[in-house]
Protein backbone atom coordinates (compact mmCIF):
# COMPACT_ATOMS: atom_id res chain seq x y z
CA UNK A 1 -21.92 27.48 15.90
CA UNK A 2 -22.46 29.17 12.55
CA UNK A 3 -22.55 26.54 10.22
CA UNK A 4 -21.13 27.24 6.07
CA UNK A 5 -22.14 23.85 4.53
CA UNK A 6 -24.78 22.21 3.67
CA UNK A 7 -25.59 18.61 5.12
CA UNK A 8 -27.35 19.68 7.93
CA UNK A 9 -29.02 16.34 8.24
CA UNK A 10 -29.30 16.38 12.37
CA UNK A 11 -31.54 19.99 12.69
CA UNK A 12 -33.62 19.02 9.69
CA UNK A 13 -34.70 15.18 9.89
CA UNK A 14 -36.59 13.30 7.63
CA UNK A 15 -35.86 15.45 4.33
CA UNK A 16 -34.55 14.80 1.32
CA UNK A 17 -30.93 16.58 1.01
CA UNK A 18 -30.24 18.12 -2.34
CA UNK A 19 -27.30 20.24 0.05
CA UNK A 20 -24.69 17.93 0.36
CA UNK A 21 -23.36 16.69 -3.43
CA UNK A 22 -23.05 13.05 -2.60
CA UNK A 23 -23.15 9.91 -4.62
CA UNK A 24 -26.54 9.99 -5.43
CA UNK A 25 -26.36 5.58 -5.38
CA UNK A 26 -25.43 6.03 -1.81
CA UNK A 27 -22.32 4.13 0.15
CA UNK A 28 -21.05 0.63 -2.07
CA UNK A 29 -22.87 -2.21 0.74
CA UNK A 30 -19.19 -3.66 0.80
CA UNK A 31 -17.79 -0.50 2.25
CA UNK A 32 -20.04 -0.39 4.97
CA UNK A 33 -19.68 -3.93 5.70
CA UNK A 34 -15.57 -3.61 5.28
CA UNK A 35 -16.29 -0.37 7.90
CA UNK A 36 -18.32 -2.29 10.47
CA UNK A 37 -15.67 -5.16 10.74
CA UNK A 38 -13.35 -3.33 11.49
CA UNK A 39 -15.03 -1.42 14.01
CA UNK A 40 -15.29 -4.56 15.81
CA UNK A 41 -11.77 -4.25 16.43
CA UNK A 42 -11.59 -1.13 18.06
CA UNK A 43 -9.31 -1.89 21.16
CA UNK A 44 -6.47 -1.57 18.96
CA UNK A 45 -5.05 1.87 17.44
CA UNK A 46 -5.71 1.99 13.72
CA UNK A 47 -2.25 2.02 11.39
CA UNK A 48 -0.98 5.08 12.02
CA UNK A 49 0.74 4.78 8.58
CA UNK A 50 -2.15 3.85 6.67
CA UNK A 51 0.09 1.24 4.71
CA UNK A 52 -2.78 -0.99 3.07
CA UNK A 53 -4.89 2.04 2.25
CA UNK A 54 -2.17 3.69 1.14
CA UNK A 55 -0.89 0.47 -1.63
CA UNK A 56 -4.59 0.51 -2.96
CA UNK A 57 -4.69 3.87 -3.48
CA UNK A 58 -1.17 3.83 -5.22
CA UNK A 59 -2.84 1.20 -7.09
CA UNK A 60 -6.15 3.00 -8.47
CA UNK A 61 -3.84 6.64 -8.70
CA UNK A 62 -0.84 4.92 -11.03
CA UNK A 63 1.34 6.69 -8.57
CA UNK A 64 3.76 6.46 -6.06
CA UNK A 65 3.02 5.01 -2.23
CA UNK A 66 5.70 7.90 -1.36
CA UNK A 67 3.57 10.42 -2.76
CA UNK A 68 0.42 9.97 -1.01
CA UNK A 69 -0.86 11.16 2.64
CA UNK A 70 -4.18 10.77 3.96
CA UNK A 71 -6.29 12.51 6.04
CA UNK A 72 -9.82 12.95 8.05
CA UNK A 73 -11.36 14.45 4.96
CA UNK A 74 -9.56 16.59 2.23
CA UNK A 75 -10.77 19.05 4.54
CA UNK A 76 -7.67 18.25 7.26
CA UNK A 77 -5.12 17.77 4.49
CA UNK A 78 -5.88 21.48 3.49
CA UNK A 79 -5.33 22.86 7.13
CA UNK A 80 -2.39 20.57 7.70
CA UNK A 81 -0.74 21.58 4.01
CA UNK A 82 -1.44 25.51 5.64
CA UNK A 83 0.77 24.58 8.88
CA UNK A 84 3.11 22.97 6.75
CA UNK A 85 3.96 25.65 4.29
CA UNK A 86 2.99 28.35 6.74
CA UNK A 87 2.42 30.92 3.85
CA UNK A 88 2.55 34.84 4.62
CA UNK A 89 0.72 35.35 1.08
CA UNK A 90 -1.70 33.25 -0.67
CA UNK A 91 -4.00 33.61 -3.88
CA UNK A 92 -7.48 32.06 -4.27
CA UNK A 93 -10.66 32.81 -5.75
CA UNK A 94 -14.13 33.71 -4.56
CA UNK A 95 -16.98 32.06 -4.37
CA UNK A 96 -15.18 28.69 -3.15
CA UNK A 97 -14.73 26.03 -0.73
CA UNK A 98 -14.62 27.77 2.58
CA UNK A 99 -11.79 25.74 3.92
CA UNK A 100 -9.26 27.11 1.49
CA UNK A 101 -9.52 30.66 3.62
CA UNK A 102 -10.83 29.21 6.60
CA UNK A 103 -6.79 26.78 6.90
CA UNK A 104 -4.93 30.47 5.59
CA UNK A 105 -6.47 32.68 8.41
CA UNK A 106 -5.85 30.26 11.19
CA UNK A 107 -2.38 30.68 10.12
CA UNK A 108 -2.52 34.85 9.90
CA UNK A 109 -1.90 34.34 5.68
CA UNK A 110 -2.59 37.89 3.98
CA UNK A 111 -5.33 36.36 1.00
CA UNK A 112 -5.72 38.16 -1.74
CA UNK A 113 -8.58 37.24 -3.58
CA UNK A 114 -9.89 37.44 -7.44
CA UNK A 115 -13.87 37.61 -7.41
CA UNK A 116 -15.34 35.76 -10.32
CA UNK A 117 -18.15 37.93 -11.83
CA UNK A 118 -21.92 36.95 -12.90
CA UNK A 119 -21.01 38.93 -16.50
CA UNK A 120 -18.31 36.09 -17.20
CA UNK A 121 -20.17 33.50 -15.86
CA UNK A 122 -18.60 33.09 -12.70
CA UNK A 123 -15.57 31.82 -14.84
CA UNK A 124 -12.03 31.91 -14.12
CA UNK A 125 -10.20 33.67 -16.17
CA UNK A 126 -6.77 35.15 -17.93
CA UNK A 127 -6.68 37.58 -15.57
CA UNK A 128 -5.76 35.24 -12.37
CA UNK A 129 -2.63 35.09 -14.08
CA UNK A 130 -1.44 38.43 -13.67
CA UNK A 131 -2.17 38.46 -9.88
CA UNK A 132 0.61 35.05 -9.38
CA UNK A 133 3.57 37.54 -8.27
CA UNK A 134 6.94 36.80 -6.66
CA UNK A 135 6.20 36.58 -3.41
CA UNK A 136 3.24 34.46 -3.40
CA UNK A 137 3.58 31.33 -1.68
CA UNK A 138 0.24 29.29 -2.17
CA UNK A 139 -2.37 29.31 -4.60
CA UNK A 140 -5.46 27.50 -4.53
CA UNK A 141 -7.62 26.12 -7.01
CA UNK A 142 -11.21 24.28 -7.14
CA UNK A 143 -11.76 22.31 -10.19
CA UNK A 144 -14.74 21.08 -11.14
CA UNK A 145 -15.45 24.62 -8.74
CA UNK A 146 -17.53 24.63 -5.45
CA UNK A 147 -20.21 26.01 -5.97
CA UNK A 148 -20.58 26.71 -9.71
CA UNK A 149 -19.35 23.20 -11.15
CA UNK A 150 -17.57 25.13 -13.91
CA UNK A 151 -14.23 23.93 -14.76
CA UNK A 152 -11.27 25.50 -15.54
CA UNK A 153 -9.70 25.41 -19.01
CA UNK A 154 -7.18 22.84 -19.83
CA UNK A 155 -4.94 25.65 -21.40
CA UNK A 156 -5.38 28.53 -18.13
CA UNK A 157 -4.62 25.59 -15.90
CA UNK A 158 -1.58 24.64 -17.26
CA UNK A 159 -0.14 28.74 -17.51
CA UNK A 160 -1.37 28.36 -14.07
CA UNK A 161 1.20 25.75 -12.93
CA UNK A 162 4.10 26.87 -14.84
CA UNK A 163 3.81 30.60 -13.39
CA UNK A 164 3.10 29.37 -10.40
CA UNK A 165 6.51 27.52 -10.61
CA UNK A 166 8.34 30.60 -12.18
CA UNK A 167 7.28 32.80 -9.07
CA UNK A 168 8.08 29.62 -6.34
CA UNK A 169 3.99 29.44 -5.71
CA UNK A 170 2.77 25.73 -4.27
CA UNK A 171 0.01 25.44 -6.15
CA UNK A 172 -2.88 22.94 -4.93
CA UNK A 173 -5.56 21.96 -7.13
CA UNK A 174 -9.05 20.34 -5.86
CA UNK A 175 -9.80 17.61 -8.31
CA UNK A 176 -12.59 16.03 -5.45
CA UNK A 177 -15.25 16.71 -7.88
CA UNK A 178 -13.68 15.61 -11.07
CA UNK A 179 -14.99 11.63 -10.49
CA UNK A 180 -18.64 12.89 -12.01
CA UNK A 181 -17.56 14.79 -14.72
CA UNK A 182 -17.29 13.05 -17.89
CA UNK A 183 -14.01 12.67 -19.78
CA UNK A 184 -12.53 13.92 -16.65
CA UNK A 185 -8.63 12.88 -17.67
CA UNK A 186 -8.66 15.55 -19.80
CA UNK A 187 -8.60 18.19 -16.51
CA UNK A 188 -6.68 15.76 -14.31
CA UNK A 189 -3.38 17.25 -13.66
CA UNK A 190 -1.80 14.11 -12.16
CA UNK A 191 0.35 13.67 -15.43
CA UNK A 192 2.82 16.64 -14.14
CA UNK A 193 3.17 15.21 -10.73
CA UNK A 194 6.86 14.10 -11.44
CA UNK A 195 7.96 17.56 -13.15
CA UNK A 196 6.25 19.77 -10.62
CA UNK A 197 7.12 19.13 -7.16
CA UNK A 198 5.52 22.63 -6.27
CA UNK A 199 1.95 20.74 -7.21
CA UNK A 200 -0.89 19.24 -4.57
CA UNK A 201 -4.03 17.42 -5.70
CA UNK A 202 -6.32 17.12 -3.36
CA UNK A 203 -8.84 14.11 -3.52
CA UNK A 204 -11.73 12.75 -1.34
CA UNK A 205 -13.76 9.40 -0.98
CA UNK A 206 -16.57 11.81 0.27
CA UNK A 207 -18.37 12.59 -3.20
CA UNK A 208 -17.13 9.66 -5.57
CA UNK A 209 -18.68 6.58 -2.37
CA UNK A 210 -20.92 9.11 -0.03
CA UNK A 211 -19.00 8.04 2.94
CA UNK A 212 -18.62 12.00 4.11
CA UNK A 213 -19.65 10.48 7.63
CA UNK A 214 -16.60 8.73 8.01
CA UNK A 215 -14.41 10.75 7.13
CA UNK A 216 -11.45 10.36 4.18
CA UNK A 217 -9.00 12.17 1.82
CA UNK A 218 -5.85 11.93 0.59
CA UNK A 219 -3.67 14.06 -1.58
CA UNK A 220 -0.63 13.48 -4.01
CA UNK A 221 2.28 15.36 -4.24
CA UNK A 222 5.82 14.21 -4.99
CA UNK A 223 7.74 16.57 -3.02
CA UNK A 224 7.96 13.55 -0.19
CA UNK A 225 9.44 16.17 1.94
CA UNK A 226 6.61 18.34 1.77
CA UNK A 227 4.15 15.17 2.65
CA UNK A 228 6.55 14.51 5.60
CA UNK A 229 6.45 17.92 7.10
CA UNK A 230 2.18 17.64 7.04
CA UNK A 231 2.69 14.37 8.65
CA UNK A 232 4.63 16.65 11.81
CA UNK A 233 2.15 18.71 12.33
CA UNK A 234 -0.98 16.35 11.85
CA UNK A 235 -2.20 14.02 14.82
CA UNK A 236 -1.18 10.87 14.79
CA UNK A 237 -3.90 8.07 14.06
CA UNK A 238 -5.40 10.79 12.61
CA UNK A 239 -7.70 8.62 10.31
CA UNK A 240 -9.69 5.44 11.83
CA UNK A 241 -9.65 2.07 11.27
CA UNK A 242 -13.40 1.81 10.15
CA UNK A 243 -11.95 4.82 7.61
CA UNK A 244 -9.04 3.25 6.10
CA UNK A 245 -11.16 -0.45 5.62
CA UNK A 246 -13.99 1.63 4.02
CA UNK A 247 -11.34 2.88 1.92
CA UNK A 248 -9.93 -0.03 0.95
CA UNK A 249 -13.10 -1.72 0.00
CA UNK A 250 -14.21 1.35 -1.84
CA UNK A 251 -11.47 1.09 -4.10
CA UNK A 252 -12.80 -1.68 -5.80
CA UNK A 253 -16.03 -0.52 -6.01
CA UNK A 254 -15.53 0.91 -9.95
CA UNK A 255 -18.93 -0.44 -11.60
CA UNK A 256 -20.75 1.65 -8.74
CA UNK A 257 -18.86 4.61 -9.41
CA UNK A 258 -19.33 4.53 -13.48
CA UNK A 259 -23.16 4.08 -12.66
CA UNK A 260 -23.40 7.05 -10.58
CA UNK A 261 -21.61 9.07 -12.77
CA UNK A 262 -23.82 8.14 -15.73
CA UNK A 263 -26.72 8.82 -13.46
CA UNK A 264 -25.58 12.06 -12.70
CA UNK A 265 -24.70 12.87 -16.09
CA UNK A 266 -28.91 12.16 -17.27
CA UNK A 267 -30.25 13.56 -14.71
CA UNK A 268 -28.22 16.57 -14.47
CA UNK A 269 -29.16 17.63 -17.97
CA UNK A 270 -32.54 16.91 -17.42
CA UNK A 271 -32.40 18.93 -13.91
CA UNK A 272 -31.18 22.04 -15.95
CA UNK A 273 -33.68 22.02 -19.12
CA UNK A 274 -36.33 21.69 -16.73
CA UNK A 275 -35.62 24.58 -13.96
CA UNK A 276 -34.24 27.06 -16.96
CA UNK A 277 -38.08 26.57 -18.16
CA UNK A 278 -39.43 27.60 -14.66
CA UNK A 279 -37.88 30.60 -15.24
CA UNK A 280 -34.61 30.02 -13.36
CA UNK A 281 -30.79 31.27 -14.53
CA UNK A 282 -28.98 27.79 -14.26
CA UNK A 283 -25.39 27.64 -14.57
CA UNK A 284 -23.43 24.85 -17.01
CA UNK A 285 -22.57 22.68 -13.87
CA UNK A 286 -20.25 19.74 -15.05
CA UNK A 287 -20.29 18.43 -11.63
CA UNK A 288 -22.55 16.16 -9.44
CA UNK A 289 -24.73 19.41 -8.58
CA UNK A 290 -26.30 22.86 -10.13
CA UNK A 291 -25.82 25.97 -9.29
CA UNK A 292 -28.61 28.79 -9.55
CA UNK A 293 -29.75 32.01 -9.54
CA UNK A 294 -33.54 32.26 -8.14
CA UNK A 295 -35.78 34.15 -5.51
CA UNK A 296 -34.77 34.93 -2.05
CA UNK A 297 -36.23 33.03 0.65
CA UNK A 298 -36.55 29.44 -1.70
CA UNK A 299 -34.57 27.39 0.79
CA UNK A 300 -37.18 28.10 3.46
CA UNK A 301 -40.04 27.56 1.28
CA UNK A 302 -38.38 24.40 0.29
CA UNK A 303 -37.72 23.25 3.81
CA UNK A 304 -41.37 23.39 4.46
CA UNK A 305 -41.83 21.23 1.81
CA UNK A 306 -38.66 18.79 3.29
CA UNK A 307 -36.63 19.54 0.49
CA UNK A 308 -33.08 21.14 1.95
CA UNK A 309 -31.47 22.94 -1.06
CA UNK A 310 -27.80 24.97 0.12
CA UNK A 311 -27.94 28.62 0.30
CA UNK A 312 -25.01 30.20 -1.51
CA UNK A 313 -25.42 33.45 0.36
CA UNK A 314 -22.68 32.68 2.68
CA UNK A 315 -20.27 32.87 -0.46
CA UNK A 316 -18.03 35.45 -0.33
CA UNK A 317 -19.21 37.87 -3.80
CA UNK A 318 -22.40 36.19 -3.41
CA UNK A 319 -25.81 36.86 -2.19
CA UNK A 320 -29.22 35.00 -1.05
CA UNK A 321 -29.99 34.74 -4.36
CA UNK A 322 -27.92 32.19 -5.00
CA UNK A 323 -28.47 28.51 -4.68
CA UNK A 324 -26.71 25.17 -5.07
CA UNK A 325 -28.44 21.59 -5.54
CA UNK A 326 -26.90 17.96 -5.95
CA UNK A 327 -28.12 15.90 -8.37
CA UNK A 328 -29.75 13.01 -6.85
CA UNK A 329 -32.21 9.69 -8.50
CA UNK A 330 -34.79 10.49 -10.72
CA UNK A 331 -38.00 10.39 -8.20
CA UNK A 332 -36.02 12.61 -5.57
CA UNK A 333 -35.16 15.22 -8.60
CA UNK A 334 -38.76 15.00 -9.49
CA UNK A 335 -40.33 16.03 -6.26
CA UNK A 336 -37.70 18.93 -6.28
CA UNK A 337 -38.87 19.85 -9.93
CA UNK A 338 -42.68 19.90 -8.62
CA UNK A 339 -41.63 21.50 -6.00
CA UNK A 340 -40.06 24.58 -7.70
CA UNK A 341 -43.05 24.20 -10.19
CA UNK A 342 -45.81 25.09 -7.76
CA UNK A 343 -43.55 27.87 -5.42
CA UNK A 344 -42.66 29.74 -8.74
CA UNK A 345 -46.36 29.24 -10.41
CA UNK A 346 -47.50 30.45 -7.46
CA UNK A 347 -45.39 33.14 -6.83
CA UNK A 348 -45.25 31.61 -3.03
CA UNK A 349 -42.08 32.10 -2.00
């Protein structure tokens, strides 16, 4: 099996793993207690409607229970929103999460595709626009972006929704990165919820507890009908019982979240001013990771060193040059900073 993430924990043990962009405070003690409860009670099925997960989440979203449906990961909310829709055209941009073309080609969706170029800073721009068409039936979005933490102006986001609308586009947005970045209500498009039933957000506990091991998304969307037609063609039971008591639990866990995120947002700074003086082209991540240009061959080099950094190569519009880290605590970032320091010195890698 080819594998296109990083996380690869289980072929390289005992490293430190700058791949995966998790909470770099690790998973809330409460959750994994509220988890291993409940695993003690797994001769029965877990809720197959999710209805205590689903009020806390209503809860901590200000929204409707009606407009939520959760999954094994975002990741199986974005294959079963593919069956649902079954789209014959669809609009997204490269480099992105995989899963986004991965869910349209299982279906047989014709993607077309806007590349976002170095010379604009891997940015989206005005020019998306003019490719939503009549015709089009999905468009996806990544916002912070995978893997270039950029965002995507307030402004272009909103033209984005309301052609979307005028052309009869669904248009999901993936907001699972938007927990680290700071003031992030001002790029939350959960306000228009109620006036655009043609909108998805996609959200994760993945990045915002680190519990990508179990296994947890969820997405809003008030077009109920739309929800109820991913709930045909999903499993049922689809997420456990240790999941949806992990998520519950989680959901209180704010003071852990705000520390992360103001962990993240020091060390992330400090992570960029320091690799831009190796000699490194560092992008303006406002995410929970950086993304950078550098020398072929530095994931190896820093494997050696058990340090496992994400290649970007397997980007579509990008090559091996290209690199992605997470930003983890201060002692782990430092033995990544020596690290670069001696393999770029040194010319080594």
């Amino acid at each position: 099996m080819k594998l296109v993430h990083g996380g690869d924990v289980y072929r390289h043990p005992d490293v430190i793993d700058f791949s995966a962009n998790i909470n770099p405070l690790g998973t809330p003690p409460k959750v994994v207690e509220a988890a291993r409860e409940a695993a003690g009670k797994m001769e029965h099925y877990p809720d197959v409607c999710c209805q205590e997960l689903k009020k806390a989440l209503a809860a901590y979203e200000g929204v409707e229970e009606a407009w939520i449906r959760c999954g094994n990961g975002a990741a199986e909310l974005i294959f079963s929103l593919v069956l649902a829709v079954r789209p014959r055209r669809a609009l997204l941009y490269e480099p992105t999460f995989a899963e986004y073309r991965q869910a349209l080609g299982s279906w047989g969706c014709r993607v077309e595709t806007v590349y976002l170029r170095e010379e604009e800073g891997f940015r989206l721009g005005e020019d998306f626009l003019e490719q939503i068409k009549p015709g089009l039936d999905m468009v996806f979005l990544c916002n912070p972006n995978n893997p270039t933490g950029l965002l995507i102006d307030r402004g272009l986001l909103e033209r984005i929704l309301k052609k979307c609308r005028r052309v009869g586009a669904l248009l999901v947005v993936d907001e699972c990165f938007l927990d680290f970045v700071e003031g992030r209500e001002q790029w939350e498009l959960k306000p228009y919820l109620e006036s655009c039933p043609h909108l998805v957000l996609l959200k994760a506990f993945t990045k915002r507890y680190a519990m990508a091991g179990i296994r947890l998304g969820y997405c809003l969307c008030s077009n109920e009908k739309l929800l109820e037609r991913m709930a045909a063609v999903t499993q049922p039971w689809n997420v456990s019982a240790p999941a949806q008591a992990a998520g519950v639990a989680a959901l209180k866990e704010e003071e852990h979240v705000k520390q992360a995120r103001n962990l993240v947002l020091r060390e992330r700074s400090r992570l960029r001013k320091e690799m831009i003086r190796l000699g490194l082209e560092v992008w303006d991540s406002r995410a929970n990771y950086l993304f950078f240009k550098g020398p072929a061959g530095l994931c190896e080099s820093c494997l050696q060193r058990k340090l496992l950094l994400r290649s970007c190569g397997n980007y579509p519009g990008l090559t091996q040059e290209y690199y992605r880290i997470a930003v983890r605590k201060p002692q782990e970032n430092d033995r990544l900073l020596e690290a670069l320091g001696e393999l770029l010195g040194k010319g080594s890698v």
